[in-house]
Protein backbone atom coordinates (compact mmCIF):
# COMPACT_ATOMS: atom_id res chain seq x y z
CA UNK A 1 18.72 -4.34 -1.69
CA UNK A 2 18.75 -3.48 -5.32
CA UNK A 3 17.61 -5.26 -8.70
CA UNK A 4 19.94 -7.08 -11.20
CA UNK A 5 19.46 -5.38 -14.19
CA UNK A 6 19.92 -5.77 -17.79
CA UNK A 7 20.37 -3.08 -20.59
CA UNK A 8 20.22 -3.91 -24.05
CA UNK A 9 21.41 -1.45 -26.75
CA UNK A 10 22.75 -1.54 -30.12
CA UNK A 11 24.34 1.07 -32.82
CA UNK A 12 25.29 0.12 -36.23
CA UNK A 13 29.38 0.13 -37.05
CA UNK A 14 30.82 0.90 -40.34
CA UNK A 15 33.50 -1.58 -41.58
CA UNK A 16 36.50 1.32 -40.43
CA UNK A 17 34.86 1.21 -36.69
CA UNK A 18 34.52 -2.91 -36.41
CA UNK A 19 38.32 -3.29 -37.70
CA UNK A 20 39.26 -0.78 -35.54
CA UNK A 21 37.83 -1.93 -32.58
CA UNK A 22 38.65 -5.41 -32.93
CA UNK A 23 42.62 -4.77 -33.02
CA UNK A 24 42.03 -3.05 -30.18
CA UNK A 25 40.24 -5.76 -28.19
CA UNK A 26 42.89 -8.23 -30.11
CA UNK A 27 45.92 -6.46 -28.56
CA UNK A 28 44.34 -5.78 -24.76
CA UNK A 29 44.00 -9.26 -24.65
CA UNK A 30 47.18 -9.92 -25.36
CA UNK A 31 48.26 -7.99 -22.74
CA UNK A 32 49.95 -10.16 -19.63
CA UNK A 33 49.72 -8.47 -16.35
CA UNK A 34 47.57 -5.58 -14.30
CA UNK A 35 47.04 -3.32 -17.61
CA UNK A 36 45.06 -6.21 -19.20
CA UNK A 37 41.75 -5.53 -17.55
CA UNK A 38 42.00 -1.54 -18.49
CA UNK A 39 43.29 -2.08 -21.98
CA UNK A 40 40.36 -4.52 -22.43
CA UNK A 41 37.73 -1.88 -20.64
CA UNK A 42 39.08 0.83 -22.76
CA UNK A 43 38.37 -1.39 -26.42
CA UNK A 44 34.75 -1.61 -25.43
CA UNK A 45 34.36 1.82 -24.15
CA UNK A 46 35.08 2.73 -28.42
CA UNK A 47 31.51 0.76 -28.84
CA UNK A 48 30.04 2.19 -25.90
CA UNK A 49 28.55 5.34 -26.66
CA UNK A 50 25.65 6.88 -29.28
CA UNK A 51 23.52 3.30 -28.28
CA UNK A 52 19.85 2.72 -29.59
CA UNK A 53 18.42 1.66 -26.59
CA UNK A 54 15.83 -1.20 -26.69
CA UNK A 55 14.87 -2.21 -23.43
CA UNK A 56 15.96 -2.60 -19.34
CA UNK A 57 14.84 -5.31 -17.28
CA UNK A 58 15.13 -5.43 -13.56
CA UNK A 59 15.25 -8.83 -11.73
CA UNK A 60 15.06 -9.60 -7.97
CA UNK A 61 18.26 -11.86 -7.12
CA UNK A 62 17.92 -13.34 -3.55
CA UNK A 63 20.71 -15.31 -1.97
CA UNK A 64 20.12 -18.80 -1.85
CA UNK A 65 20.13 -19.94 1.89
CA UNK A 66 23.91 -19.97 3.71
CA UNK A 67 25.67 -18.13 0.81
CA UNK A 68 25.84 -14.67 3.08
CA UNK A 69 27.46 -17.22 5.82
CA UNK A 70 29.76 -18.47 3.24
CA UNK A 71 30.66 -14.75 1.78
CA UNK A 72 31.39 -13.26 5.15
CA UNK A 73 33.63 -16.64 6.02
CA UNK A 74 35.48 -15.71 2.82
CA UNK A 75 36.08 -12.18 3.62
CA UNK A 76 37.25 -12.99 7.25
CA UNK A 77 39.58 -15.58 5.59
CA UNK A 78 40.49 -12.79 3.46
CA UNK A 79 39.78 -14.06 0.30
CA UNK A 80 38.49 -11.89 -2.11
């Protein structure tokens, strides 16, 4: 079992980045259908890079008791 984690990061935008990326993000959501998700992915991946990064936590998350009873009943029921 694994940690949930938390990154936190920033970088500074000029005015020509922010504008661009929020068309971007403005038109992906827009977007009706399975290419909404991507288009949406892809607008944040412009932010996504050259990140000052200020800190990571790590937090054990353990399942409250039944919920692994009530996942596996929703994957036999094939509900995803």
């Amino acid at each position: 079992r694994g940690l949930r984690t938390l990154v936190v990061a920033f970088r500074k935008l000029s005015i020509t980045e922010y504008d661009k990326f929020t068309r971007a993000a403005e038109r992906a959501r827009q977007v009706i259908g399975a290419e909404r998700a991507q288009r949406i992915d892809k607008a944040y991946h412009m932010l996504e890079n050259n990140l000052t990064l200020l800190g990571v936590t790590g937090v054990e998350d353990r399942l409250q008791e039944g919920v692994e009873e009530t996942l596996e009943s929703l994957r036999v029921a094939g509900i995803k």
